[in-house]
C-alpha atoms as a PDB file:
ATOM      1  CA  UNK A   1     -13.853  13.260  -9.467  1.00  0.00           C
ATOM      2  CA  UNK A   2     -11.726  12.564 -12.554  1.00  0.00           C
ATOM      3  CA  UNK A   3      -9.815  10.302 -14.919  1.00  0.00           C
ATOM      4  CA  UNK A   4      -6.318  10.172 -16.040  1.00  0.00           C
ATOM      5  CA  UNK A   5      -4.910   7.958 -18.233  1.00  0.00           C
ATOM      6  CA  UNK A   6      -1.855   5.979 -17.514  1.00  0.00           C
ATOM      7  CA  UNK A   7      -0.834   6.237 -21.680  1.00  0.00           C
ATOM      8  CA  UNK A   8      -1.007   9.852 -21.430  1.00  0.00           C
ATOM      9  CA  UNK A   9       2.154  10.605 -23.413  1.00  0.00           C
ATOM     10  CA  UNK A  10       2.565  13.781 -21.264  1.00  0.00           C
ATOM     11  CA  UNK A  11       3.274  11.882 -18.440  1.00  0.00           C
ATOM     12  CA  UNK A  12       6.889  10.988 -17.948  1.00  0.00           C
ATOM     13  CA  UNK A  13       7.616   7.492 -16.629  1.00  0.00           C
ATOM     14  CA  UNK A  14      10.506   7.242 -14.029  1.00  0.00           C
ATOM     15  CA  UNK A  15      11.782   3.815 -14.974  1.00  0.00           C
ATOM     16  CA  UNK A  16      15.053   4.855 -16.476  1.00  0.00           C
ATOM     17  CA  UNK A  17      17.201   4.389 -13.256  1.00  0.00           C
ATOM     18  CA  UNK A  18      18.736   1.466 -12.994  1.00  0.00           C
ATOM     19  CA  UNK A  19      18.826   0.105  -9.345  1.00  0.00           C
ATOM     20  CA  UNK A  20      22.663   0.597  -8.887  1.00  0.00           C
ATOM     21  CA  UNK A  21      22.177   4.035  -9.741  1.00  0.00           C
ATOM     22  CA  UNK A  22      18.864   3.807  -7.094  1.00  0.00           C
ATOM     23  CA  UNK A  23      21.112   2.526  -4.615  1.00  0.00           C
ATOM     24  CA  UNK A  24      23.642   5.838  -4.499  1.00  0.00           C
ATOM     25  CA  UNK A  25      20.894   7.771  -3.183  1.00  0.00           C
ATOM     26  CA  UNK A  26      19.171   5.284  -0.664  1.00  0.00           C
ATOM     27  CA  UNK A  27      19.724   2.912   1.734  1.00  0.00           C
ATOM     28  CA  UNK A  28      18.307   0.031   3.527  1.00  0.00           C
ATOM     29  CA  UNK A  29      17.833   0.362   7.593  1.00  0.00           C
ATOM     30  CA  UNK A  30      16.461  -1.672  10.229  1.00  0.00           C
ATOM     31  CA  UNK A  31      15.203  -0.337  13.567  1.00  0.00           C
ATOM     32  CA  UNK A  32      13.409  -2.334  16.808  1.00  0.00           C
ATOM     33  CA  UNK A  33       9.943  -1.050  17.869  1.00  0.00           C
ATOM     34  CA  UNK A  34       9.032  -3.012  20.522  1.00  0.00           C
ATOM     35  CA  UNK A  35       9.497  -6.835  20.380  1.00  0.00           C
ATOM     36  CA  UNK A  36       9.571  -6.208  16.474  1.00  0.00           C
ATOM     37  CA  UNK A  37      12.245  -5.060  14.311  1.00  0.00           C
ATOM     38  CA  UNK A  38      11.101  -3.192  10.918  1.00  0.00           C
ATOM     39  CA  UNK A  39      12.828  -2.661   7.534  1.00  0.00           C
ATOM     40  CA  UNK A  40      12.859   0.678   5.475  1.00  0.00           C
ATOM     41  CA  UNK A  41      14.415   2.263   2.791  1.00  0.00           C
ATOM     42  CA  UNK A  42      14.981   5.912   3.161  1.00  0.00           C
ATOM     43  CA  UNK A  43      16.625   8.521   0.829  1.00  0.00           C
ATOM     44  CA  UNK A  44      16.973  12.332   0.096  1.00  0.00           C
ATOM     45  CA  UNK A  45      16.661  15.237   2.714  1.00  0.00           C
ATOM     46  CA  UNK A  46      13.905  17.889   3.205  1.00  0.00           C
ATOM     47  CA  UNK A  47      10.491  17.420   4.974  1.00  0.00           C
ATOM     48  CA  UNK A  48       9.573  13.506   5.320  1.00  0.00           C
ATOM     49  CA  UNK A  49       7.144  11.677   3.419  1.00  0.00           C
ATOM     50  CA  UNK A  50       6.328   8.055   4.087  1.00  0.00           C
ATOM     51  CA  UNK A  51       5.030   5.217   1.649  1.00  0.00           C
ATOM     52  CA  UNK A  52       3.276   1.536   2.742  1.00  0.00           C
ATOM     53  CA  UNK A  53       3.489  -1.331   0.150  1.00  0.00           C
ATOM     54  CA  UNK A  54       0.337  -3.097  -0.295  1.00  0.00           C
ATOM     55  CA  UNK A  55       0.357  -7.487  -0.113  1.00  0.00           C
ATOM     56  CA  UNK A  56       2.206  -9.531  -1.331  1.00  0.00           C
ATOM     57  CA  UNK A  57       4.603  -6.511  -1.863  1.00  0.00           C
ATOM     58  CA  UNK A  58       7.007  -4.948  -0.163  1.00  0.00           C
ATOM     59  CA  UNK A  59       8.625  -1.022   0.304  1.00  0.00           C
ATOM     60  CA  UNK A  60       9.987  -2.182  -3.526  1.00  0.00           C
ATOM     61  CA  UNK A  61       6.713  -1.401  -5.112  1.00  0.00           C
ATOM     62  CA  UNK A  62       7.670   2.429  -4.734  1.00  0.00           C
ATOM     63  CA  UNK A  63      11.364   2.029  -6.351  1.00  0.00           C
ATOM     64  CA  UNK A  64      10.491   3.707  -9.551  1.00  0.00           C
ATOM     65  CA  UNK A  65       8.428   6.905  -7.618  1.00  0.00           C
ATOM     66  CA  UNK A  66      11.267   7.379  -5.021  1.00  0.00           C
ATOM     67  CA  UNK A  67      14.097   8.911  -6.972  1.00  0.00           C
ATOM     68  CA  UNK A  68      11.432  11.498  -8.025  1.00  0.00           C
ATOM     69  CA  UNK A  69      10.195  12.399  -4.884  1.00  0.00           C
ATOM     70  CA  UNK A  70      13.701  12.556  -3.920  1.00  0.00           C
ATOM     71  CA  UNK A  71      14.354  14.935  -6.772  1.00  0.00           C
ATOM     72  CA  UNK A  72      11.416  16.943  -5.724  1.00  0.00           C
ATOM     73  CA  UNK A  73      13.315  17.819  -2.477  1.00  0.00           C
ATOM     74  CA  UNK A  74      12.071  15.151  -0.103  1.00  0.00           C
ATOM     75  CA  UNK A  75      13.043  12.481   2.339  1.00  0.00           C
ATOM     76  CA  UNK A  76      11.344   9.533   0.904  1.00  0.00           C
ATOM     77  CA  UNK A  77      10.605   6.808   3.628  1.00  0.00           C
ATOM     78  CA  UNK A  78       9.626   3.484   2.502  1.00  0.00           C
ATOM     79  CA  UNK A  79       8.526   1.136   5.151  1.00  0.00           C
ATOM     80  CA  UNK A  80       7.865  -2.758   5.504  1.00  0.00           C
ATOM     81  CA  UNK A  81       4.978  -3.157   8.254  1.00  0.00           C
ATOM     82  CA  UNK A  82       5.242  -6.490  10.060  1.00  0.00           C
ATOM     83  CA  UNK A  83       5.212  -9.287   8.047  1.00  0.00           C
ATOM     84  CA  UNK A  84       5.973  -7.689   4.802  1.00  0.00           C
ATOM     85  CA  UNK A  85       8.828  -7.768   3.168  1.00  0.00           C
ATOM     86  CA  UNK A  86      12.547  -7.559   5.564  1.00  0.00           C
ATOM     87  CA  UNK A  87      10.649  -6.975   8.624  1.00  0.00           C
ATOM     88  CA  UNK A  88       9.937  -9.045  11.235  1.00  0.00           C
ATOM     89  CA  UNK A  89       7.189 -12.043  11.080  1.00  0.00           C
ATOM     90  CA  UNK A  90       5.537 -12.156  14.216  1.00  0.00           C
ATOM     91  CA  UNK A  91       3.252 -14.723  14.717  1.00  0.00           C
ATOM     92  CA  UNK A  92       0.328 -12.087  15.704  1.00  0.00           C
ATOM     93  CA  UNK A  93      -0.342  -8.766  15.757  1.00  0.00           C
ATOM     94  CA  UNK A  94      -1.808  -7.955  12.323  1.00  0.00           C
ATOM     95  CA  UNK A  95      -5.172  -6.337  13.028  1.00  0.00           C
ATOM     96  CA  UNK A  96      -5.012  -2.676  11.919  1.00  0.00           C
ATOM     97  CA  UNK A  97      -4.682  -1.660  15.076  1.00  0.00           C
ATOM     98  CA  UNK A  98      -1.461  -2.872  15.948  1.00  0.00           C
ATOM     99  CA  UNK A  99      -0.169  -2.089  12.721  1.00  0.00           C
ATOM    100  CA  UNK A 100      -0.809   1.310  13.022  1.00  0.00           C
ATOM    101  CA  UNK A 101       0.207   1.499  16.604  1.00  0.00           C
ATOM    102  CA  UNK A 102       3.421  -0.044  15.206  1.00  0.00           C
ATOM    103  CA  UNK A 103       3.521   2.860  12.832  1.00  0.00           C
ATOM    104  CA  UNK A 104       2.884   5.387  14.951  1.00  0.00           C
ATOM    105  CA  UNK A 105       6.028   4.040  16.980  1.00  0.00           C
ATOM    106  CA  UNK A 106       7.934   3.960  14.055  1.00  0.00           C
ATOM    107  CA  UNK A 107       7.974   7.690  13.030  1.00  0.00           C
ATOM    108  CA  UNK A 108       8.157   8.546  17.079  1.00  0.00           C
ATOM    109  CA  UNK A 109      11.275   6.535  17.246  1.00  0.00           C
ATOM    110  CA  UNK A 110      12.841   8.045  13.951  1.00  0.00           C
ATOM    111  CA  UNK A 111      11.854  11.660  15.620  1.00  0.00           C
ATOM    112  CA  UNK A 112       9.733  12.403  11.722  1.00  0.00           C
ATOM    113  CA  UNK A 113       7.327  14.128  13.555  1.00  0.00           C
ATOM    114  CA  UNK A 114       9.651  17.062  14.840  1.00  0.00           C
ATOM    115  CA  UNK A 115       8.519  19.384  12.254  1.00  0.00           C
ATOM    116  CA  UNK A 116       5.084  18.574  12.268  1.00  0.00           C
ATOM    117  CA  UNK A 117       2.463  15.809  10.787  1.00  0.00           C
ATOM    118  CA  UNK A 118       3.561  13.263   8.205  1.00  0.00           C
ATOM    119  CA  UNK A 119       2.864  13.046   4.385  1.00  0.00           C
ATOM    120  CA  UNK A 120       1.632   9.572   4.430  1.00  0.00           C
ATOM    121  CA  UNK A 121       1.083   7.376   0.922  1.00  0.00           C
ATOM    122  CA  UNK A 122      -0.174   3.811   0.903  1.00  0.00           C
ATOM    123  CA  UNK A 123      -1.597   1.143  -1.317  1.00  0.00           C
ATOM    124  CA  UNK A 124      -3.652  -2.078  -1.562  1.00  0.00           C
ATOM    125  CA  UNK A 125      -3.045  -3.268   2.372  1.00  0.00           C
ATOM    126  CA  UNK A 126      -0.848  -0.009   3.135  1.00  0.00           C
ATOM    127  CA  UNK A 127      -4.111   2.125   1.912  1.00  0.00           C
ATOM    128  CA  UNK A 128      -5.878  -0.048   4.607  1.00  0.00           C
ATOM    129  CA  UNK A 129      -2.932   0.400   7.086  1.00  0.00           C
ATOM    130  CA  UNK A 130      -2.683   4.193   6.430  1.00  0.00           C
ATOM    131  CA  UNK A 131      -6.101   4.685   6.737  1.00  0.00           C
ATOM    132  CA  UNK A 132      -6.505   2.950  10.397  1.00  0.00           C
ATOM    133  CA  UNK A 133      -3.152   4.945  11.683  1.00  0.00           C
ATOM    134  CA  UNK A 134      -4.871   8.349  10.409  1.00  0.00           C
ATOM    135  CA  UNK A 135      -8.018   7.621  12.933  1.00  0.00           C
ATOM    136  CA  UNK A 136      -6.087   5.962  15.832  1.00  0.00           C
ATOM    137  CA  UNK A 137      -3.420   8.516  15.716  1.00  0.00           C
ATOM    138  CA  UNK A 138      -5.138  11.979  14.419  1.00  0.00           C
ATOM    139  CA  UNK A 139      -1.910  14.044  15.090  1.00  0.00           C
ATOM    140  CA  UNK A 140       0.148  11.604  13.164  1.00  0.00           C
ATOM    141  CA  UNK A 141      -0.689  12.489   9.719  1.00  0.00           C
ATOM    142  CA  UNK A 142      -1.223  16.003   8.019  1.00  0.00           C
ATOM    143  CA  UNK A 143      -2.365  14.168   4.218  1.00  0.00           C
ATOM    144  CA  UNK A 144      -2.875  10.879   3.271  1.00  0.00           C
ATOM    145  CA  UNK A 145      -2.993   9.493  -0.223  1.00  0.00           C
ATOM    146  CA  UNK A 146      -4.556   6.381  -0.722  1.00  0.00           C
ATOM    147  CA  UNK A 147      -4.506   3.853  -3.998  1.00  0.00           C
ATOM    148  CA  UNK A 148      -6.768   1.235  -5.487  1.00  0.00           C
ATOM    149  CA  UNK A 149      -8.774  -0.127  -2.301  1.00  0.00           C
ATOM    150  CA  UNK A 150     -11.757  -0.601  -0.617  1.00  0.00           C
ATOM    151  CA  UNK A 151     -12.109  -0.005   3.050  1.00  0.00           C
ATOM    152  CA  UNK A 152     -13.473  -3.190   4.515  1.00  0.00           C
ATOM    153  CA  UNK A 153     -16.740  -2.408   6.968  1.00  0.00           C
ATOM    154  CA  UNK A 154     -16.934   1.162   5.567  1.00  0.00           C
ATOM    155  CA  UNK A 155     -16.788   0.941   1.679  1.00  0.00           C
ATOM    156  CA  UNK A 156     -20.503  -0.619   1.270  1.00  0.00           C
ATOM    157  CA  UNK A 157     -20.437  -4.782   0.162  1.00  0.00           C
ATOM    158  CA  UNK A 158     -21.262  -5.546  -3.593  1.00  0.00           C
ATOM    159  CA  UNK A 159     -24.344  -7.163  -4.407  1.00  0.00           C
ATOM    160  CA  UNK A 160     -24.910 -10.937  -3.370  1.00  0.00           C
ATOM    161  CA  UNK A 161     -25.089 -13.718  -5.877  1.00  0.00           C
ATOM    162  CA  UNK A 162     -22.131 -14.888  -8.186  1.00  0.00           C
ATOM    163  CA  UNK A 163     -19.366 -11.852  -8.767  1.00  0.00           C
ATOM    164  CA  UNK A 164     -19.057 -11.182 -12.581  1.00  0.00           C
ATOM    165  CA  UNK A 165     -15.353 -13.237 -14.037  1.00  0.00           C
ATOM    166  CA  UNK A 166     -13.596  -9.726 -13.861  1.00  0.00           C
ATOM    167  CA  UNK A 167     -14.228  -9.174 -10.243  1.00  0.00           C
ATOM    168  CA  UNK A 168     -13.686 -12.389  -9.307  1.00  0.00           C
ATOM    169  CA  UNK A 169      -9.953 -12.096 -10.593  1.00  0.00           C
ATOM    170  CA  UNK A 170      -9.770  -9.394  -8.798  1.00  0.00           C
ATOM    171  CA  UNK A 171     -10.837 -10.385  -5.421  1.00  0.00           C
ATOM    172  CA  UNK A 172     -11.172 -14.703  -5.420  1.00  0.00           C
ATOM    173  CA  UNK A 173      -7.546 -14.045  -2.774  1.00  0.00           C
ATOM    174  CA  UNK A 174      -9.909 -12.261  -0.063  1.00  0.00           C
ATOM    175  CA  UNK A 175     -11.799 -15.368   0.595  1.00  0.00           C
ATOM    176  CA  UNK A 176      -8.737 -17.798   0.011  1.00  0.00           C
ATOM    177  CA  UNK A 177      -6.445 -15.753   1.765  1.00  0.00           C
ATOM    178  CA  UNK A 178      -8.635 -16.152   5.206  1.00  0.00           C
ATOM    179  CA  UNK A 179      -9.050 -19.762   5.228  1.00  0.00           C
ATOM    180  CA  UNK A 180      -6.874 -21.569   8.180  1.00  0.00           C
ATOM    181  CA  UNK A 181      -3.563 -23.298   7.157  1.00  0.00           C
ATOM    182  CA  UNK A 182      -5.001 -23.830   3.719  1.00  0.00           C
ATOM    183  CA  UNK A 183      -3.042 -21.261   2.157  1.00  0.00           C
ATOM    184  CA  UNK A 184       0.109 -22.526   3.383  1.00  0.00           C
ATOM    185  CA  UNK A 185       0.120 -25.800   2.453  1.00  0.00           C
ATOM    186  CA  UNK A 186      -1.222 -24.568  -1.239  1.00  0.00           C
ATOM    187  CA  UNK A 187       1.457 -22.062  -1.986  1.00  0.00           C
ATOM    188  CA  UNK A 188       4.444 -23.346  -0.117  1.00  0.00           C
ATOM    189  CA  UNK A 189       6.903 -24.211  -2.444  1.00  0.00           C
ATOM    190  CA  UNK A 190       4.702 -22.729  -5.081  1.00  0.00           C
ATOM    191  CA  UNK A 191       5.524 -18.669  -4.221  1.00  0.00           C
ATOM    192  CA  UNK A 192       7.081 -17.926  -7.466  1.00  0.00           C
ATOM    193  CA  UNK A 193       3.823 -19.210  -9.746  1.00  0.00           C
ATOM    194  CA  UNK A 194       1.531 -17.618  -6.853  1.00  0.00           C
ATOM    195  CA  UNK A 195       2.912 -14.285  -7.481  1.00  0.00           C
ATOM    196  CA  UNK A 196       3.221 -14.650 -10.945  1.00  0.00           C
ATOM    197  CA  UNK A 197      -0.542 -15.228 -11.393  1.00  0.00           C
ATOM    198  CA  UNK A 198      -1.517 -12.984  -9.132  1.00  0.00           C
ATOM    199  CA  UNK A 199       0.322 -10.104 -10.462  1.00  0.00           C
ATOM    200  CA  UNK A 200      -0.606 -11.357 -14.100  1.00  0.00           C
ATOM    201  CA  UNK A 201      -4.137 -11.296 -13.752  1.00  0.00           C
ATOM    202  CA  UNK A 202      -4.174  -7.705 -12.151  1.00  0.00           C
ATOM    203  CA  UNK A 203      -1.750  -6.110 -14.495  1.00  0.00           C
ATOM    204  CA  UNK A 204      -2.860  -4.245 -17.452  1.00  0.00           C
ATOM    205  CA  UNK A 205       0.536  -3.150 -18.338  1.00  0.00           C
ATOM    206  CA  UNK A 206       2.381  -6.191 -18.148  1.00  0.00           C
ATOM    207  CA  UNK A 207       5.437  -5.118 -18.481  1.00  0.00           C
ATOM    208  CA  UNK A 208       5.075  -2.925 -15.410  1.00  0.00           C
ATOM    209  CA  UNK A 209       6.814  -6.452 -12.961  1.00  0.00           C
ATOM    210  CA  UNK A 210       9.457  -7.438 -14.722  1.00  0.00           C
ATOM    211  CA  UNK A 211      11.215 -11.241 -14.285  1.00  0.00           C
ATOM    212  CA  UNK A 212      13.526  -9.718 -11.911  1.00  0.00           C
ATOM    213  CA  UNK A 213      11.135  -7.731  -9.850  1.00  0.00           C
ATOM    214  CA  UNK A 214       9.287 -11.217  -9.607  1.00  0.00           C
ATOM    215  CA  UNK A 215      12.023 -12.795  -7.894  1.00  0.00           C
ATOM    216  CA  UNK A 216      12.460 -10.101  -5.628  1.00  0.00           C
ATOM    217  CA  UNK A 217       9.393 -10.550  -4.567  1.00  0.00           C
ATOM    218  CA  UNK A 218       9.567 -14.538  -4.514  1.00  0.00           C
ATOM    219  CA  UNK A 219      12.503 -14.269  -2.101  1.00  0.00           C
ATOM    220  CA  UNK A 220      10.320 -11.745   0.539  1.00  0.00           C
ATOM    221  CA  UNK A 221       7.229 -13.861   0.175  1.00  0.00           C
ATOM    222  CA  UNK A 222       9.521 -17.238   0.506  1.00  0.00           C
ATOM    223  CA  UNK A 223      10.959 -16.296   3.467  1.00  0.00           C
ATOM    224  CA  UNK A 224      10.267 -18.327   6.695  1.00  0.00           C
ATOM    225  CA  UNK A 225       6.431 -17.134   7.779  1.00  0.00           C
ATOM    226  CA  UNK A 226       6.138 -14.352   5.499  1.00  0.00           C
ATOM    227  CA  UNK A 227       3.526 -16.034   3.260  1.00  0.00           C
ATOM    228  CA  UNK A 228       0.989 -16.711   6.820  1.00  0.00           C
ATOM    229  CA  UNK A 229       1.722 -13.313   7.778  1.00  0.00           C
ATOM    230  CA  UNK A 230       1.052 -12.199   4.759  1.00  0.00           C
ATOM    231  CA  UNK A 231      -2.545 -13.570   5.023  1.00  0.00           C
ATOM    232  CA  UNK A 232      -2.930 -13.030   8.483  1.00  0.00           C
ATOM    233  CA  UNK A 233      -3.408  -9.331   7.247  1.00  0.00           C
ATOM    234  CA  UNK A 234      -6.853 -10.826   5.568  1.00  0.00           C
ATOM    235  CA  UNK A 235      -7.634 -13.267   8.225  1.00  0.00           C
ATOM    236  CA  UNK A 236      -7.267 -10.401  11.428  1.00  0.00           C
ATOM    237  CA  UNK A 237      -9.508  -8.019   9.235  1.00  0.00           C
ATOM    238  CA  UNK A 238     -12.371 -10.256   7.392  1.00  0.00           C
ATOM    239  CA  UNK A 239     -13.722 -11.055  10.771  1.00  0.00           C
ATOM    240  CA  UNK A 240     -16.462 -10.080  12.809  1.00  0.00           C
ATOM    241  CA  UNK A 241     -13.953  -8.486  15.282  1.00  0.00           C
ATOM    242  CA  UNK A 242     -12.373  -6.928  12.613  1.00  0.00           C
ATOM    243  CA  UNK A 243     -14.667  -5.748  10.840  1.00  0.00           C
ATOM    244  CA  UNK A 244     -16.687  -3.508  13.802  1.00  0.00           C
ATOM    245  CA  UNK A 245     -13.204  -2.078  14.401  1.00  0.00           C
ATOM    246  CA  UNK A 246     -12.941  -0.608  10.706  1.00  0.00           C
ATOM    247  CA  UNK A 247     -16.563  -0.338  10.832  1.00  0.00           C
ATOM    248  CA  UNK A 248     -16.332   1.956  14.187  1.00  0.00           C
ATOM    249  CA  UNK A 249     -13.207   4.269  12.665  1.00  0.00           C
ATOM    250  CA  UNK A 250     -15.583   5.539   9.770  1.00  0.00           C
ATOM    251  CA  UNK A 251     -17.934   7.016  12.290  1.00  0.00           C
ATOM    252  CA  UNK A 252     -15.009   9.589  13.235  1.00  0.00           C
ATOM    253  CA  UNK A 253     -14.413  12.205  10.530  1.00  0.00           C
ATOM    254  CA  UNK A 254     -10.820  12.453   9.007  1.00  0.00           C
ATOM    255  CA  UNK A 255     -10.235  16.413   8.605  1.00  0.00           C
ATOM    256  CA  UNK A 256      -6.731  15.978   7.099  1.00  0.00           C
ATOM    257  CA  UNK A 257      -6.362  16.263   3.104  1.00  0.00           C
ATOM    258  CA  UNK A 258      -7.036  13.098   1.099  1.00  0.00           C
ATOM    259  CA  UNK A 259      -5.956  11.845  -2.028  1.00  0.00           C
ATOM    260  CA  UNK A 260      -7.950   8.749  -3.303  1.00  0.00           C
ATOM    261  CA  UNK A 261      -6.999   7.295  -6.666  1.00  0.00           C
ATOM    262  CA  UNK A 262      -8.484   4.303  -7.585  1.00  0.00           C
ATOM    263  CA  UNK A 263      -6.947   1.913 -10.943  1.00  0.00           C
ATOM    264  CA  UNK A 264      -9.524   1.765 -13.884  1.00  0.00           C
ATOM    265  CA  UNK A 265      -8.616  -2.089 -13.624  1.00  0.00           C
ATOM    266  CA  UNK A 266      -9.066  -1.949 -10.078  1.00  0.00           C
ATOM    267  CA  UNK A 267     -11.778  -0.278  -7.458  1.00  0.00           C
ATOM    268  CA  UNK A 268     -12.195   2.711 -10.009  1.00  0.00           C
ATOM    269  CA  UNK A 269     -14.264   5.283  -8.283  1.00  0.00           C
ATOM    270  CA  UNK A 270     -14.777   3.015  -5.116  1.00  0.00           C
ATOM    271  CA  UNK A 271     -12.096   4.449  -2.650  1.00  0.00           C
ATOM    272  CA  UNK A 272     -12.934   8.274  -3.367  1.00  0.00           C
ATOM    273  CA  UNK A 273     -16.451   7.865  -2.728  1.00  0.00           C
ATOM    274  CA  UNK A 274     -16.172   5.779   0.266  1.00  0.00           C
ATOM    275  CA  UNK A 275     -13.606   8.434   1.706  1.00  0.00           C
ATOM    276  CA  UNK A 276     -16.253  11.224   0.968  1.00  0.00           C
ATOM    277  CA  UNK A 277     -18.323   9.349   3.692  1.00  0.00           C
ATOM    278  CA  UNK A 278     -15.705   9.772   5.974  1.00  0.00           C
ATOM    279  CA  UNK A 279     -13.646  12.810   5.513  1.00  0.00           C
ATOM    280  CA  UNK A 280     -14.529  16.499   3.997  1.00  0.00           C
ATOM    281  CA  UNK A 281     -11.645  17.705   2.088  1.00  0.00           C
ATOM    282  CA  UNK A 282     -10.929  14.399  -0.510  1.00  0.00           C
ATOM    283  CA  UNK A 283     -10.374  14.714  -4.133  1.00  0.00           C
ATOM    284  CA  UNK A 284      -8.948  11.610  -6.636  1.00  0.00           C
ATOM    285  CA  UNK A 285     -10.475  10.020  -9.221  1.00  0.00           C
ATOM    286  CA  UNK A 286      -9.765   6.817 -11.542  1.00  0.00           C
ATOM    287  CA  UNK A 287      -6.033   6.421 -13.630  1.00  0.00           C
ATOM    288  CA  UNK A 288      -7.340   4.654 -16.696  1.00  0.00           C
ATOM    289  CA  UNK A 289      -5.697   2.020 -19.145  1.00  0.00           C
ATOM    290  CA  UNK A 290      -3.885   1.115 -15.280  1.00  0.00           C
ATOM    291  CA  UNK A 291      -4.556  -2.145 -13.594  1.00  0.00           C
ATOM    292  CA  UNK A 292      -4.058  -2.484  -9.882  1.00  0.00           C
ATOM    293  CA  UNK A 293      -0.511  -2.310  -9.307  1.00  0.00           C
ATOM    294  CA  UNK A 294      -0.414   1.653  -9.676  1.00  0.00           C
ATOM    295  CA  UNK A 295       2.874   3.028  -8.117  1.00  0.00           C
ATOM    296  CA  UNK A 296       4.469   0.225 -10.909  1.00  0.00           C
ATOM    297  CA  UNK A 297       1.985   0.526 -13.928  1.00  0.00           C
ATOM    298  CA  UNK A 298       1.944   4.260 -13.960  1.00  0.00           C
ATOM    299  CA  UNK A 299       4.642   5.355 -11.936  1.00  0.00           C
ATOM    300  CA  UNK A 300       4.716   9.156 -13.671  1.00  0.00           C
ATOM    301  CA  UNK A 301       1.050   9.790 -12.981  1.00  0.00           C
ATOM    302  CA  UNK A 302       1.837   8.711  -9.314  1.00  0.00           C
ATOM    303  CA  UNK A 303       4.748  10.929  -8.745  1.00  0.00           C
ATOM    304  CA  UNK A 304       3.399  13.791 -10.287  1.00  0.00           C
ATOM    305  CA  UNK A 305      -0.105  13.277  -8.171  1.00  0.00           C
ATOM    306  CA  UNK A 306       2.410  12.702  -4.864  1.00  0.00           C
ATOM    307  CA  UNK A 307       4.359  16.394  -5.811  1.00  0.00           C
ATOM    308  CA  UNK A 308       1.216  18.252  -6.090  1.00  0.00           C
ATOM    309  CA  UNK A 309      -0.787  17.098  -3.261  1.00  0.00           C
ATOM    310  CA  UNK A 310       1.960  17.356  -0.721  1.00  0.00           C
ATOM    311  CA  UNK A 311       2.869  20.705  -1.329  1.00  0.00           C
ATOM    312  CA  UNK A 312      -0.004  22.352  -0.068  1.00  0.00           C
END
């Protein structure tokens, strides 16, 4: 276990590149898997790596830890799973399960696993997703790095009562985000404040989701059934159903490499020790002076983490 801090002048912060500049080394792609058709964004050449967005997000929330990898000498896959961001918006299918068969799919489809198992990196939602396609498809992945969430029906529940103001900012959207139809009618017409609040109140560097980034995501989140999807992610999971599936992947021990970093605004600690329950070879820690939104707050500490822990 250990702590790094986000302000650590020694860590170099890829936001310099402006997106026209991003957009001579990647491109956007579409392919159909099944009844569904997903959006990426891939760049570079050299063994594949693949990152999952988190909610309300979308592949975006990698852009400033993509031209590094890149750099580094890989081909950096960024993927919208159903119902995020340019893919499609079913109106089912998004129990973990599905997702990851989805997944697994994907990277069959695209031929990535030629060469061997996948370096896989998810966070928030994709940390769920990533996790639930490394024990339904074992052969898939050959490391996993996960960032700043809790495993629902393995990471153990919080004590009952009242939740302290800071963790209720944090995690009020679980509850809200399951209720039927309610969310809908609330935030319809409302995305743009929604997000804005949302990514407010987790942020400790502020500047880390810029006015245009916002919009970006406003026009994802906007579009026609992406905000239900979005919390039909929390409504197929926070379930009895949904739960004992989670629940019943922690009883099978991951032997792949993990990397668990958690956000000192965030879970902290909480996703590396609940991974030690579960797996044998995990190491991580907690990125201080970092809220939630990692791969955007502290985009240099990411990278360099990603470089390192792939290698081996």
């Amino acid at each position: 276990m250990s702590t790094i801090s986000s302000t650590d002048p020694a860590i170099s912060e890829p936001r310099n590149m402006e997106l026209s500049e991003f957009w001579q080394h990647f491109r956007h792609r579409h392919v159909q898997i099944g009844d569904i058709k997903l959006h990426y964004v891939e760049g570079g050449s050299g063994k594949p790596l693949l990152l999952i967005p988190g909610w309300p997000q979308s592949w975006y929330a990698w852009r400033y830890v993509m031209p590094a990898l890149v750099a580094a000498g890989r081909r950096v896959i960024a993927l919208d799973p159903r119902g995020l961001g340019d893919s499609d918006k079913p109106a089912h299918g998004y129990d973990l399960a599905t997702v990851a068969k989805d997944l697994h799919c994907f990277v069959e489809h695209l031929g990535l696993l030629s060469d061997g198992p996948l370096d896989v990196a998810g966070h928030d939602v994709g940390a769920w997703i990533g996790y639930a396609w490394a024990a339904d498809w074992p052969d898939d992945i050959g490391r996993l790095a996960l960032y700043d969430a809790a495993l629902p029906g393995i990471t153990p529940a919080g004590p009952g009562g009242s939740p302290s103001e800071e963790v209720n900012v944090r995690t009020w959207h679980f509850g809200f985000n399951r209720l039927t139809d309610l969310p809908e009618l609330l935030v319809q017409g409302r995305e743009k404040l929604y997000l804005d609040w949302l990514f407010t109140s987790k942020m400790l560097n502020r500047s880390a989701i810029t006015p245009a980034d916002l919009d970006e995501y406003t026009r994802v989140f906007s579009a026609p059934g992406a905000a239900r999807a979005g919390f039909d992610y929390y409504r197929a999971l926070f379930n009895e159903g949904g739960i004992a599936q989670n629940r019943e992947r922690g009883t099978r021990q991951l032997s792949i490499p993990l990397l668990a970093w958690g956000a000192s605004g965030g879970v902290g600690n909480v996703l590396l020790d609940t991974l030690k329950s579960i797996a044998g070879e995990v190491s991580g820690g907690t990125i201080d002076a970092c809220g939630h939104y990692i791969p955007e707050e502290a985009p240099g500490i990411v990278t360099e983490q990603l470089t390192t822990f792939f290698v081996g």
